[in-house]
Protein backbone atom coordinates (compact mmCIF):
# COMPACT_ATOMS: atom_id res chain seq x y z
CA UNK A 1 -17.33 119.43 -149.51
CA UNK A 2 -21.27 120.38 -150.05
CA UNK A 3 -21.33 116.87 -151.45
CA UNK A 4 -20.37 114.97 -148.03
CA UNK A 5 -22.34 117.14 -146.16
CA UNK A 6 -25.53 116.26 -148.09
CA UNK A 7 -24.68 112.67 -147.77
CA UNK A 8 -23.87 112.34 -144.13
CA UNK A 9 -27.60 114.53 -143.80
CA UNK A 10 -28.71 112.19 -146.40
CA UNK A 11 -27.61 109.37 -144.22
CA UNK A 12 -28.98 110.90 -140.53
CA UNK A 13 -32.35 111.57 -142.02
CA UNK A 14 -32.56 107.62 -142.86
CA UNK A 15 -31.01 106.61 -139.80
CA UNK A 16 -28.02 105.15 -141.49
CA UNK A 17 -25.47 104.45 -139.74
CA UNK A 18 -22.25 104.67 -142.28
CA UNK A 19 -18.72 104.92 -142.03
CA UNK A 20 -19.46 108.68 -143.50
CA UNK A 21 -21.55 109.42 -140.82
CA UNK A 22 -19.43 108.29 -137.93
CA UNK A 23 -16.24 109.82 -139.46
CA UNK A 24 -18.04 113.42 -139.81
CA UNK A 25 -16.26 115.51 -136.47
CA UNK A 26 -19.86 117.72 -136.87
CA UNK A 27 -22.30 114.77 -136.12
CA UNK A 28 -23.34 114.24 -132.31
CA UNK A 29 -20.08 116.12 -130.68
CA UNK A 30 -21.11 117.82 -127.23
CA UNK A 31 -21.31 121.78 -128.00
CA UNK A 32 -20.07 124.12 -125.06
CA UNK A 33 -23.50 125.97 -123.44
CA UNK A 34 -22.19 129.09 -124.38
CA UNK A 35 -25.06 132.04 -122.94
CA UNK A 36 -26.60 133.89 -125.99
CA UNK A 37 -24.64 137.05 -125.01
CA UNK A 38 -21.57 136.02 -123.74
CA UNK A 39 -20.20 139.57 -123.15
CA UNK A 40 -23.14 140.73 -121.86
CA UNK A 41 -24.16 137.99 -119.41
CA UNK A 42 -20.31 138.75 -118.12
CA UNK A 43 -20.55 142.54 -118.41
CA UNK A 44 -24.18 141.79 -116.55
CA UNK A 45 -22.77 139.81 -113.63
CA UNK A 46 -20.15 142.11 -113.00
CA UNK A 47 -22.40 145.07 -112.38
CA UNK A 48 -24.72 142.99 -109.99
CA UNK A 49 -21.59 141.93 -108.09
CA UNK A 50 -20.36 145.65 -108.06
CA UNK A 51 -23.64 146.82 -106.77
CA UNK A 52 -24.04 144.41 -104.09
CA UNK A 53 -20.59 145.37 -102.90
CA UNK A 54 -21.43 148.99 -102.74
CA UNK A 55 -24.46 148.12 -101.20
CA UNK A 56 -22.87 146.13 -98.21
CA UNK A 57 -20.11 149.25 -98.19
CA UNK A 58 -23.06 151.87 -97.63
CA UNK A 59 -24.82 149.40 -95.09
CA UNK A 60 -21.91 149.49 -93.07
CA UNK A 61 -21.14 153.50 -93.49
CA UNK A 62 -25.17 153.88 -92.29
CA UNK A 63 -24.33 151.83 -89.12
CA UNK A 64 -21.46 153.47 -88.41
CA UNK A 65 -23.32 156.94 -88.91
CA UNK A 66 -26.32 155.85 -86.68
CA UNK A 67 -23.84 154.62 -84.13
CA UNK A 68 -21.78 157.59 -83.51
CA UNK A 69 -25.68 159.76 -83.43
CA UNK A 70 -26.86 157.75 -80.32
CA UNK A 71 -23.33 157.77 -78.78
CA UNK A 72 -24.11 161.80 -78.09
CA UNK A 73 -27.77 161.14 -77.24
């Protein structure tokens, strides 16, 4: 197996173009842009989203708060 890889490298460095080379599943296949921390770009986005929420929750408590104060002023 070493032996094909160094030959299809073999052939990319010189720009060949062989039957090895096009065969070889490895050599220009699109990749997935995985994140470089999967779990914790996930685990990341999930907080933000959960504090934003709880945000908007307490925003709405505060005006409820204020509202009820100047309803006895």
């Amino acid at each position: 197996m070493s032996h094909l890889n160094a030959q299809v490298l073999r052939d990319m460095v010189l720009g060949r173009k062989t039957p090895l080379v096009e065969s070889c599943p490895f050599v220009d296949r699109r990749v997935f842009p995985w994140p470089p921390e999967p779990i914790r770009s996930a685990m990341g986005h999930a907080m933000r989203t959960w504090l934003r929420v709880e945000d908007w929750a307490n925003e709405g408590e505060l005006r409820r708060a204020k509202a009820q104060v100047h309803a006895f002023d």
